[in-house]
C-alpha atoms as a PDB file:
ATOM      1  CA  UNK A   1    -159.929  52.842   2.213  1.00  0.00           C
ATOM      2  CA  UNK A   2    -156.845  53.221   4.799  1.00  0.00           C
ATOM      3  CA  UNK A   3    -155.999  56.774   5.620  1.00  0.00           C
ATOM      4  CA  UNK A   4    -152.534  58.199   4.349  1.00  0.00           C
ATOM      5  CA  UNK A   5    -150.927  61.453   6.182  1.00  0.00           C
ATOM      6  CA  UNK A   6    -148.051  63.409   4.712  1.00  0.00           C
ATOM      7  CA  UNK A   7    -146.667  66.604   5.005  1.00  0.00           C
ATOM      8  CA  UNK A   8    -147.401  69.201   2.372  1.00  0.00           C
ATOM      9  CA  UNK A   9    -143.880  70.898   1.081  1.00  0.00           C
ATOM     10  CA  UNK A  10    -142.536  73.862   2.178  1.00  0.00           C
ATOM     11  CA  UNK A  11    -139.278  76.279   2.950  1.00  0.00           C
ATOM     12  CA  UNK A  12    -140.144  75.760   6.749  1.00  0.00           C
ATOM     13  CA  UNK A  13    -139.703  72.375   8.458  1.00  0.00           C
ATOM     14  CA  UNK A  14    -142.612  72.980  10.702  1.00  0.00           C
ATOM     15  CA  UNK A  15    -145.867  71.304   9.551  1.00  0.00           C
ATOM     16  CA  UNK A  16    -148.482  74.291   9.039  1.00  0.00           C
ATOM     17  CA  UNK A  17    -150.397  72.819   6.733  1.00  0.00           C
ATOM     18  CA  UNK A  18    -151.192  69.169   7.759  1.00  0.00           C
ATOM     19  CA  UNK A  19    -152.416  66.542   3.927  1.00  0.00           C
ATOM     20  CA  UNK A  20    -154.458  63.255   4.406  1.00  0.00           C
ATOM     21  CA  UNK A  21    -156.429  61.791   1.793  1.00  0.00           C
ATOM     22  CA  UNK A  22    -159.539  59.012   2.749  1.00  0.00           C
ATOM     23  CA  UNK A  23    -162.376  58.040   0.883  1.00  0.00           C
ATOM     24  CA  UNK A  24    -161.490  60.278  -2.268  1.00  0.00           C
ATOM     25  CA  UNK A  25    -161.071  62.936  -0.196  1.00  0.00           C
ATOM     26  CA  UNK A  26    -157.734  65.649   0.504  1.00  0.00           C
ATOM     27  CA  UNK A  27    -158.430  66.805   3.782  1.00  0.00           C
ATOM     28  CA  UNK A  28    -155.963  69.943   4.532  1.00  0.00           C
ATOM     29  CA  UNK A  29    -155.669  71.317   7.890  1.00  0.00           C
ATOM     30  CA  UNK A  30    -153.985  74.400   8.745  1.00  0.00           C
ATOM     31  CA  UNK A  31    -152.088  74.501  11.912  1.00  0.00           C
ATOM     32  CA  UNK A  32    -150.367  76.828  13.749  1.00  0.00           C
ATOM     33  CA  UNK A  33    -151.538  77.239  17.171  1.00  0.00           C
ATOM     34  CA  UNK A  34    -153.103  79.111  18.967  1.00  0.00           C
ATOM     35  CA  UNK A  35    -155.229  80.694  16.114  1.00  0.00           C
ATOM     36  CA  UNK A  36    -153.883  79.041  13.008  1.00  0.00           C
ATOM     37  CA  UNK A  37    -153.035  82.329  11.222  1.00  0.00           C
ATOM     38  CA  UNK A  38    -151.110  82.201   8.287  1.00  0.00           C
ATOM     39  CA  UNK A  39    -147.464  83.591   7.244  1.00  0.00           C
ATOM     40  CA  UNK A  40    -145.552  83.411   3.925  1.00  0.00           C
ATOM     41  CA  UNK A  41    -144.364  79.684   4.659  1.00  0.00           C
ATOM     42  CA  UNK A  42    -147.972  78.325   5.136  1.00  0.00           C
ATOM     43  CA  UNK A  43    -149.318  79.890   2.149  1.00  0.00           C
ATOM     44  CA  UNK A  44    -146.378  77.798   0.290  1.00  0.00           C
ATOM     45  CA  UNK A  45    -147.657  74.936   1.926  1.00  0.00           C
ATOM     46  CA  UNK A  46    -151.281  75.317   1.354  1.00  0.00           C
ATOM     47  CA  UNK A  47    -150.177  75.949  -2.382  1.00  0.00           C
ATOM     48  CA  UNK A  48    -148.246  72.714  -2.469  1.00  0.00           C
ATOM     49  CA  UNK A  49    -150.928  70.845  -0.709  1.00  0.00           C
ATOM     50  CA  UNK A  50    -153.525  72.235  -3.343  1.00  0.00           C
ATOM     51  CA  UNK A  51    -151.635  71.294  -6.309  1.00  0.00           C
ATOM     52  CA  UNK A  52    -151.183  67.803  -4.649  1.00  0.00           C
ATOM     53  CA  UNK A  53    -155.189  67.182  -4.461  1.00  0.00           C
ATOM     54  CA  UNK A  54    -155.446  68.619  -8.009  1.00  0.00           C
ATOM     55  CA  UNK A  55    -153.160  66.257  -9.506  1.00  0.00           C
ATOM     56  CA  UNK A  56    -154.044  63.241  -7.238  1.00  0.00           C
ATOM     57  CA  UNK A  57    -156.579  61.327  -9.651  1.00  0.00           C
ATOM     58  CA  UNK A  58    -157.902  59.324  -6.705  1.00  0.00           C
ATOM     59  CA  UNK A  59    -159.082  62.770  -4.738  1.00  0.00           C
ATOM     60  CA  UNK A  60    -162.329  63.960  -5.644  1.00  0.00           C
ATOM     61  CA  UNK A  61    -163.440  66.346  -2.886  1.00  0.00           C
ATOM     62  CA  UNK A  62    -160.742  68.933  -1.153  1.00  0.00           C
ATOM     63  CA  UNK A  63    -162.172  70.055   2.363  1.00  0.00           C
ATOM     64  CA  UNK A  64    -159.788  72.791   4.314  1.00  0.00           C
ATOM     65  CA  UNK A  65    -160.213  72.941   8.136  1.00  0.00           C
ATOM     66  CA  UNK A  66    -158.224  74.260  10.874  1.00  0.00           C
ATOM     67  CA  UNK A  67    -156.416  72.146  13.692  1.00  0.00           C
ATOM     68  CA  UNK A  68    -157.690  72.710  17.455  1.00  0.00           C
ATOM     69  CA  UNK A  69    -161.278  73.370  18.959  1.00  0.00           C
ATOM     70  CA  UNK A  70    -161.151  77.415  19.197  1.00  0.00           C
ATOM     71  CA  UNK A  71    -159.935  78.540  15.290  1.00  0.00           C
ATOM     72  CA  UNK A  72    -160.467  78.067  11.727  1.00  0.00           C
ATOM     73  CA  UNK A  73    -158.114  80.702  11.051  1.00  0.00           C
ATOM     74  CA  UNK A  74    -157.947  84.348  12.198  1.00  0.00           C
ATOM     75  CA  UNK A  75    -156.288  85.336   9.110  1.00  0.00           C
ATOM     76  CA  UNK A  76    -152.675  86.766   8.568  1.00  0.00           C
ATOM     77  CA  UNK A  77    -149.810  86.848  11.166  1.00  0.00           C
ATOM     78  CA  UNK A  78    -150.218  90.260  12.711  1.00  0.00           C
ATOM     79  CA  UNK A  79    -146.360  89.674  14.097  1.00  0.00           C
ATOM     80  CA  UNK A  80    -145.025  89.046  10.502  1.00  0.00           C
ATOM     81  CA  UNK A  81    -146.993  92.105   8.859  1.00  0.00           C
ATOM     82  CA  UNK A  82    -145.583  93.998  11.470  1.00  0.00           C
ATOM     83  CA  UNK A  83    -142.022  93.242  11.086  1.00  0.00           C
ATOM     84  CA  UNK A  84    -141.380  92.936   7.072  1.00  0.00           C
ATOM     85  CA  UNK A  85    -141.223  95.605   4.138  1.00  0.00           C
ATOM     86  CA  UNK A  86    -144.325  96.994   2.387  1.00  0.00           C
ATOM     87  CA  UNK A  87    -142.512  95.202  -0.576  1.00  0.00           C
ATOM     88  CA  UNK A  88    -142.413  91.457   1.198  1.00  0.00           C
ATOM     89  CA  UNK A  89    -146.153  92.352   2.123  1.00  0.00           C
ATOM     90  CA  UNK A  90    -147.464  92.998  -1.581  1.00  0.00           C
ATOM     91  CA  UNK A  91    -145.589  90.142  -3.152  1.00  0.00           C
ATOM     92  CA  UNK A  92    -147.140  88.000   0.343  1.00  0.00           C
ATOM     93  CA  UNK A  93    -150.274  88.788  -0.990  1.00  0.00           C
ATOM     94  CA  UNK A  94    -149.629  88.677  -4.420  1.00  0.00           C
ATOM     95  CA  UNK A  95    -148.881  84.769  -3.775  1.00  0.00           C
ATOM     96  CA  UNK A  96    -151.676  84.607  -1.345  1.00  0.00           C
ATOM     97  CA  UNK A  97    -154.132  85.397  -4.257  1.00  0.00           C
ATOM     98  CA  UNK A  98    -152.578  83.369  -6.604  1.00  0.00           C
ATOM     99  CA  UNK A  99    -153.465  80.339  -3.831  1.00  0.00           C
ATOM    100  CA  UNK A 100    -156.959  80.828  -3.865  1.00  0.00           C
ATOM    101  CA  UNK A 101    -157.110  81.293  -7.109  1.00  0.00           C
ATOM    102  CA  UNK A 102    -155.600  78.289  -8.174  1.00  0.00           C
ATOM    103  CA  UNK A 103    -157.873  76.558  -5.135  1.00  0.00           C
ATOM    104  CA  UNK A 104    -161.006  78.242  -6.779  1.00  0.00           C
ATOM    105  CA  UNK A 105    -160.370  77.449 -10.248  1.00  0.00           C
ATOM    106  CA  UNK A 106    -159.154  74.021  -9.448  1.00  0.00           C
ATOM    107  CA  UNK A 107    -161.976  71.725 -10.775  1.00  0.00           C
ATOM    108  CA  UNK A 108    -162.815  69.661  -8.038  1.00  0.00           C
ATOM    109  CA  UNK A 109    -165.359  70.359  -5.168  1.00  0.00           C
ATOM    110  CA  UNK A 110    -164.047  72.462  -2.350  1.00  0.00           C
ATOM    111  CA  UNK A 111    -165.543  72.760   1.093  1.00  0.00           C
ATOM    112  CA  UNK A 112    -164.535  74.546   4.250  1.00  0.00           C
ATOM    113  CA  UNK A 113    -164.930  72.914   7.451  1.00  0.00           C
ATOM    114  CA  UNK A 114    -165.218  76.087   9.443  1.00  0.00           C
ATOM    115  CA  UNK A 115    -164.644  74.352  13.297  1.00  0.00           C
ATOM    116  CA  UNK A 116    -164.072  77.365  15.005  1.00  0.00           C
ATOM    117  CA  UNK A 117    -163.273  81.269  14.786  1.00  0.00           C
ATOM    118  CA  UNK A 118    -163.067  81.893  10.780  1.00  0.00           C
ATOM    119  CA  UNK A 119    -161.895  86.433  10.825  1.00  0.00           C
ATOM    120  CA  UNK A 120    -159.961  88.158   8.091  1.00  0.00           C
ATOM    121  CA  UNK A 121    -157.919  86.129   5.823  1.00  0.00           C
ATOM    122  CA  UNK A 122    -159.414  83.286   7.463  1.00  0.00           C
ATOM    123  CA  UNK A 123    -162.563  84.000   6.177  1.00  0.00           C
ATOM    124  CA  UNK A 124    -160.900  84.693   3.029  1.00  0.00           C
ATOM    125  CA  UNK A 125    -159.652  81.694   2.776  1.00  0.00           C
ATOM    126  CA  UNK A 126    -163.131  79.998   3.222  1.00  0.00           C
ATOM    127  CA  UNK A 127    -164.650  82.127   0.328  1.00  0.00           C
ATOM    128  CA  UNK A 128    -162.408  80.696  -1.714  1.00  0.00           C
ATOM    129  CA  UNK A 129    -163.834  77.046  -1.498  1.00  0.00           C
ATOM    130  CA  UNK A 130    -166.884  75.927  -3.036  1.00  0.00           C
ATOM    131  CA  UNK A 131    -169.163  75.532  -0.262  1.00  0.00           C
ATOM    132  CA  UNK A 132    -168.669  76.607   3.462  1.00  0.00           C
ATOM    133  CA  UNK A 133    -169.612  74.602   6.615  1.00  0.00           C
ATOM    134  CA  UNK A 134    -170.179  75.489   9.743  1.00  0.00           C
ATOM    135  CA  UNK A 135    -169.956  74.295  13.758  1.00  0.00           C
ATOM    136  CA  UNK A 136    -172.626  75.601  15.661  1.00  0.00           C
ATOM    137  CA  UNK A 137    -171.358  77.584  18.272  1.00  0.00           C
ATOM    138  CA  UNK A 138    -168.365  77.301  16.869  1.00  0.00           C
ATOM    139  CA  UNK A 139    -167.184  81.036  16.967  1.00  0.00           C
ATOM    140  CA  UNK A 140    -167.427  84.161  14.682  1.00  0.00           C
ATOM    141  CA  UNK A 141    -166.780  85.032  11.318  1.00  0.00           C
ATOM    142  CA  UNK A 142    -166.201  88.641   9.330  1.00  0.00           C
ATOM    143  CA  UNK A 143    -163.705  91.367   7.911  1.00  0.00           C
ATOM    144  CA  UNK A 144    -162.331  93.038  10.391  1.00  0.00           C
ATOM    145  CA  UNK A 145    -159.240  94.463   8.853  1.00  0.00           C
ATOM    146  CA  UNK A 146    -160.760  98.183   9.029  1.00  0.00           C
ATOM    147  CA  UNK A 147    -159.816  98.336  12.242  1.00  0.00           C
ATOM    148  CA  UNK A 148    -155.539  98.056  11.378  1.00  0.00           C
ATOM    149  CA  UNK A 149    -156.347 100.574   9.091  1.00  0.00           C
ATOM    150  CA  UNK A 150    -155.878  98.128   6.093  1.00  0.00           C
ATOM    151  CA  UNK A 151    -158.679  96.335   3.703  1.00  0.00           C
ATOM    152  CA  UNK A 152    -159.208  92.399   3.637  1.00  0.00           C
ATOM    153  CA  UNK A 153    -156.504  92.158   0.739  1.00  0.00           C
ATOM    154  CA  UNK A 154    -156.807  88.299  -0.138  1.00  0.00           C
ATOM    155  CA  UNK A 155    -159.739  88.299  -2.030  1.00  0.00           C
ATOM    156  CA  UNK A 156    -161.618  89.512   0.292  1.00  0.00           C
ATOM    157  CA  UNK A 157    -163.134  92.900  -1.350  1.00  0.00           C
ATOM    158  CA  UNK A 158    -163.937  90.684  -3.842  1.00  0.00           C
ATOM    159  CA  UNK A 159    -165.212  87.627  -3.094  1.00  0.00           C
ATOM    160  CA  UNK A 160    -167.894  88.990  -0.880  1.00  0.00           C
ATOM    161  CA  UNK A 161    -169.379  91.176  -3.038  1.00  0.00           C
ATOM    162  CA  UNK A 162    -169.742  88.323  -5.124  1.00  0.00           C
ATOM    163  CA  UNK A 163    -171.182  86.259  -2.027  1.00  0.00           C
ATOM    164  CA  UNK A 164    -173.796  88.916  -0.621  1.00  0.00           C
ATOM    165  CA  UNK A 165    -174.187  91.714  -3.277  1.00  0.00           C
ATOM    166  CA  UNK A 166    -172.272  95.717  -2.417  1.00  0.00           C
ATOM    167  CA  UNK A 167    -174.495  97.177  -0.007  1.00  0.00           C
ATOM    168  CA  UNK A 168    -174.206  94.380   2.722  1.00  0.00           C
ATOM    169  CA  UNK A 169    -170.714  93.460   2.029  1.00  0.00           C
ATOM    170  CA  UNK A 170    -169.077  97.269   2.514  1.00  0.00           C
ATOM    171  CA  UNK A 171    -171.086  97.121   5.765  1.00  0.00           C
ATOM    172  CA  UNK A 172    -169.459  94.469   6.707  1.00  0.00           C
ATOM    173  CA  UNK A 173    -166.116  95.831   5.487  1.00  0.00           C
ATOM    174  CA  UNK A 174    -165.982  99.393   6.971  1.00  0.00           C
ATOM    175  CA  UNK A 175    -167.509  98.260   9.939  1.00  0.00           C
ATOM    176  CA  UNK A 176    -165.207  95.506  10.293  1.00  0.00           C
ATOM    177  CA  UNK A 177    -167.420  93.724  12.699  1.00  0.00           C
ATOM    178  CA  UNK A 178    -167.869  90.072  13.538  1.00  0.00           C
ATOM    179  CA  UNK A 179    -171.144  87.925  13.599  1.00  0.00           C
ATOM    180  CA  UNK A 180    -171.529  84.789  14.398  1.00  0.00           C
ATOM    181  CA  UNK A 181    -172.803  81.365  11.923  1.00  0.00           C
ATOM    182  CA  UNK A 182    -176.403  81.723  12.159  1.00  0.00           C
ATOM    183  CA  UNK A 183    -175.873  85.199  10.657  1.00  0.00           C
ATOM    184  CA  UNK A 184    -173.481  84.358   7.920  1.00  0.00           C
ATOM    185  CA  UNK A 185    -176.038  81.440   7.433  1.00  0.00           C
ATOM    186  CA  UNK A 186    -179.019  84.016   6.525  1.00  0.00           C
ATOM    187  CA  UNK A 187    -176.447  86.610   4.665  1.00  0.00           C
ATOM    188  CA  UNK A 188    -175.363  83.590   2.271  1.00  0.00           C
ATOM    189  CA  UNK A 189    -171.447  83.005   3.373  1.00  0.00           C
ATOM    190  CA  UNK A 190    -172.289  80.550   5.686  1.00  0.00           C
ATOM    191  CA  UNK A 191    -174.530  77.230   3.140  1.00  0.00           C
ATOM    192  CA  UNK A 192    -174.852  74.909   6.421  1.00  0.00           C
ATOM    193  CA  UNK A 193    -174.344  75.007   9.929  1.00  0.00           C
ATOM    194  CA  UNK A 194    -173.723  71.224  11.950  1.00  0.00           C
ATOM    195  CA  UNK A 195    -174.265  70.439  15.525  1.00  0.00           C
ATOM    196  CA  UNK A 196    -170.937  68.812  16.834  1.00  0.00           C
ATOM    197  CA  UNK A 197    -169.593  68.301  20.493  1.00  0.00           C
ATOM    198  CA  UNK A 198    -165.971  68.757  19.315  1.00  0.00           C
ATOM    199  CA  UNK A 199    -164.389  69.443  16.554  1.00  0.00           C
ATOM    200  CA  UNK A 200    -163.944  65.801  15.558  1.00  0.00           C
ATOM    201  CA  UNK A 201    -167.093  65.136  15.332  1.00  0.00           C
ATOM    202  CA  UNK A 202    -167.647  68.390  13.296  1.00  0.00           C
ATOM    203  CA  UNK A 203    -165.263  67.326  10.485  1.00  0.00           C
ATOM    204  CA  UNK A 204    -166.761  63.705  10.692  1.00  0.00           C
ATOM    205  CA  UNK A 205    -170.020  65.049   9.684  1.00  0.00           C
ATOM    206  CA  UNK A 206    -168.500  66.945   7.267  1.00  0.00           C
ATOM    207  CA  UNK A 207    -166.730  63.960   5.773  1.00  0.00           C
ATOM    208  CA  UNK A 208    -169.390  62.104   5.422  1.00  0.00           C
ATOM    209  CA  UNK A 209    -171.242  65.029   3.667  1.00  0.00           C
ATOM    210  CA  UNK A 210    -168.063  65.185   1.445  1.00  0.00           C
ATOM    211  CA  UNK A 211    -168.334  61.514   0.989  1.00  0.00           C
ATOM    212  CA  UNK A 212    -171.618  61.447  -1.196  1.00  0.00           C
ATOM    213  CA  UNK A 213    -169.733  63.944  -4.031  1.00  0.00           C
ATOM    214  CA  UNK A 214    -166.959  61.194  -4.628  1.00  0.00           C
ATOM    215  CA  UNK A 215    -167.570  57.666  -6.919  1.00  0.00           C
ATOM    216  CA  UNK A 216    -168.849  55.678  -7.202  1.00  0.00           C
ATOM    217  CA  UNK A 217    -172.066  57.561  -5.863  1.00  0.00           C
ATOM    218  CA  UNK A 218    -171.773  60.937  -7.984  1.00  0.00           C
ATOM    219  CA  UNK A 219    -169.956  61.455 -11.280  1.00  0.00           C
ATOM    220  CA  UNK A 220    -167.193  63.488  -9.860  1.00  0.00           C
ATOM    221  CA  UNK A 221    -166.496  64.687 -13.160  1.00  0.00           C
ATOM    222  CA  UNK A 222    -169.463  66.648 -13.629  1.00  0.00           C
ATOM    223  CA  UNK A 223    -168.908  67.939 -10.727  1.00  0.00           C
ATOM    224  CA  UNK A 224    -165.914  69.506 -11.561  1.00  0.00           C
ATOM    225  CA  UNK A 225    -167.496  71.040 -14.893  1.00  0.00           C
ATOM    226  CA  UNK A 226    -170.091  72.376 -13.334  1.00  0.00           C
ATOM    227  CA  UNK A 227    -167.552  74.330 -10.574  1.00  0.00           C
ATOM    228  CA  UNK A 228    -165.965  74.906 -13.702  1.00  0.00           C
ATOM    229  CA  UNK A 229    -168.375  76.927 -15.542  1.00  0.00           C
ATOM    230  CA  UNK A 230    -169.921  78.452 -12.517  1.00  0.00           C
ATOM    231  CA  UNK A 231    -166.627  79.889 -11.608  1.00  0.00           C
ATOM    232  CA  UNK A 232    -165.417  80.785 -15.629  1.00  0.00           C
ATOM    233  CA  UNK A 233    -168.612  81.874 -16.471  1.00  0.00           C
ATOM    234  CA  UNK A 234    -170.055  84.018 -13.579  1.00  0.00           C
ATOM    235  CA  UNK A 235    -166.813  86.334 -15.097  1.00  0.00           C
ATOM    236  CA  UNK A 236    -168.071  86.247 -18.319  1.00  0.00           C
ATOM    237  CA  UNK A 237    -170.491  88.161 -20.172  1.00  0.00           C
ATOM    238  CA  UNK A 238    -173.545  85.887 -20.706  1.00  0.00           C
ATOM    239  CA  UNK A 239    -173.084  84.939 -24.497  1.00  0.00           C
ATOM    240  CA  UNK A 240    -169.807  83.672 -23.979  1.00  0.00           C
ATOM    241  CA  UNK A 241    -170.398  82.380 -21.009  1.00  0.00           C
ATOM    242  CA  UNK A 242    -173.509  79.848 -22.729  1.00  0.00           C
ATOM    243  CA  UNK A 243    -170.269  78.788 -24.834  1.00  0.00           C
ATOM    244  CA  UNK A 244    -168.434  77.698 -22.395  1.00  0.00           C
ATOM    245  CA  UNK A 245    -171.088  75.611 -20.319  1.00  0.00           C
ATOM    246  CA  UNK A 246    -171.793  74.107 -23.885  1.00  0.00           C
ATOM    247  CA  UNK A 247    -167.825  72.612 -24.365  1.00  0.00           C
ATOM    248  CA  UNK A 248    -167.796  71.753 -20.715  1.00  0.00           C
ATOM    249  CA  UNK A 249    -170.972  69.684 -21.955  1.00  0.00           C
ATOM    250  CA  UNK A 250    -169.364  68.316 -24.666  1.00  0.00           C
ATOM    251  CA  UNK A 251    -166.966  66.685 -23.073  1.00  0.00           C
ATOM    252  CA  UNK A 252    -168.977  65.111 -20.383  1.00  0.00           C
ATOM    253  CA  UNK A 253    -171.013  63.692 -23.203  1.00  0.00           C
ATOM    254  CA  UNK A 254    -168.126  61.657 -23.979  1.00  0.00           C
ATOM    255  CA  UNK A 255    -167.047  60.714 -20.659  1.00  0.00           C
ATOM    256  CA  UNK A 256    -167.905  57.295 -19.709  1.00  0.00           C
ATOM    257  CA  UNK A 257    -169.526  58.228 -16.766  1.00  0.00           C
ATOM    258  CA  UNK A 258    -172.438  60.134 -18.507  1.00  0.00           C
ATOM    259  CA  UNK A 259    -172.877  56.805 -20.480  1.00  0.00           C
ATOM    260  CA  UNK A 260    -173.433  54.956 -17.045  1.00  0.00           C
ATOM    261  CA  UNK A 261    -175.703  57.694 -15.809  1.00  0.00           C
ATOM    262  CA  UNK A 262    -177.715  57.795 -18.780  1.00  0.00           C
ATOM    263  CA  UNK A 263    -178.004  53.609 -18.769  1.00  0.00           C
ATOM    264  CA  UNK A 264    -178.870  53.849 -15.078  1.00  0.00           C
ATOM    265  CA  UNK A 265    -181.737  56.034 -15.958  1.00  0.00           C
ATOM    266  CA  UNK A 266    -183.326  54.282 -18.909  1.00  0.00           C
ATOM    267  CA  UNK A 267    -182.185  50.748 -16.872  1.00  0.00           C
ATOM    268  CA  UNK A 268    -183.750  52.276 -13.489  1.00  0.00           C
ATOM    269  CA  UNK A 269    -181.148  51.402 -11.837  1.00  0.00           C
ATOM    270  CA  UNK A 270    -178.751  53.295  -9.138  1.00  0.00           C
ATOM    271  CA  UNK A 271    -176.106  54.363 -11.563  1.00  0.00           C
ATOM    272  CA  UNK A 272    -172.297  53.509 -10.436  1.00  0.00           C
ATOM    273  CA  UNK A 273    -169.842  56.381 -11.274  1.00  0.00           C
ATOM    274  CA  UNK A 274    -166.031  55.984 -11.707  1.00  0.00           C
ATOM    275  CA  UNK A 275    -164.791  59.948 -12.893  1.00  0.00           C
ATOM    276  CA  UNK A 276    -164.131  58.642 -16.276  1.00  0.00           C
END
């Protein structure tokens, strides 16, 4: 399938956040050298470029990655914290959260290419996708906002508690220090870790890890349920949260991809998916 590149919206006419689809895939790159961190306007056009892979029916897979050898992201624009009101700051990360929620409740498969450097909101960012990968070598990853007497306030409290339990992720927090891949790998943040040259070849393995989650080789539907009830349900109380796997069952049933899988089986036969 040819590649197509576009810009993702936004109030600034610089390209920070860079949207290509191939294969079924969005591939969204965040750029804004030297470390890629992010301000008001690339949040906007990481939201824009997230709502564009939900509502694309031909994307299956959404991987985020960051432009340049060196960074992932290191997180929030120390320059624009410093120079706007306390009230521009809690509405920036007001939206901010409302991103990565709508990123980690949107029900398609979400994986971070982490090619480089991946500190405080950067790593936030990452939390928020499905499944994280990593570059070996690549750089370091943690929570360091301690140390400018402020707390990782984009999910970040949050999201790794629910990553590594309370004990090990407020020592991470209030020591604010960094680790490197192999670490996050054994703590649980980290779920693979690829040997790549460059970072080209990083997100080329990655894409072709992405690859096998899109049709006709998995039903990207069920996919997408089961994000779904992992993410609805993990919030729920158990009970209800049974109820909701069970309508997010029903209506794979009906889909005409569970009919295919279901043939393939009794047929024994490699089963040919389409996300209907």
């Amino acid at each position: 399938m040819a590649t197509k590149m576009e810009t993702a919206p936004g109030t600034d006419t610089k390209t920070l956040v860079h949207y290509e689809t191939k294969d079924g895939i969005a591939i969204l790159t965040l750029d804004d050298p030297p470390a890629n961190t992010y301000t008001y306007e690339m949040f906007q056009q990481m939201d824009a470029a997230i709502l564009r892979a939900r509502m694309d029916e031909s994307v299956h897979v959404i991987v985020i990655t960051g432009a340049g050898e060196k960074f992932f992201c290191a997180g929030a624009s120390i320059n624009m914290l410093n120079s706007v009101t306390p009230t521009f700051k809690y509405y920036f990360c007001l939206h901010a959260n409302e991103t990565l929620n709508r990123l980690e409740q949107t029900p398609k498969l979400v994986i971070a290419a982490l090619n480089g450097h991946t500190v405080g909101g950067g790593m936030e960012i990452a939390m928020a996708a499905d499944l994280r990968i990593a570059r070996r070598d690549g750089g370091k990853i943690g929570l360091p906002e301690v140390n400018l007497g402020v707390l990782p306030g984009t999910g970040g409290t949050q999201r790794l508690t629910r990553l590594v339990g309370k004990a090990a992720a407020l020592e991470l927090m209030v020591t604010g220090r960094t680790f490197d891949f192999e670490e996050a790998k054994r703590l649980g943040v980290v779920n693979d870790i690829y040997e790549a040259g460059s970072r080209d070849e990083f997100l080329g393995k990655v894409l072709d890890y992405a690859k096998q989650f899109t049709p006709p080789n998995m039903a990207a539907k069920a996919i997408g349920n089961i994000k779904r009830s992992v993410q609805t349900g993990g919030e729920l109380p158990f009970q209800d949260a049974l109820a909701v796997e069970r309508e997010l069952q029903q209506l794979l049933f009906q889909s005409e991809d569970a009919k295919e899988g279901l043939a393939a089986y009794v047929e024994k036969r490699k089963a040919s998916f389409k996300a209907r």
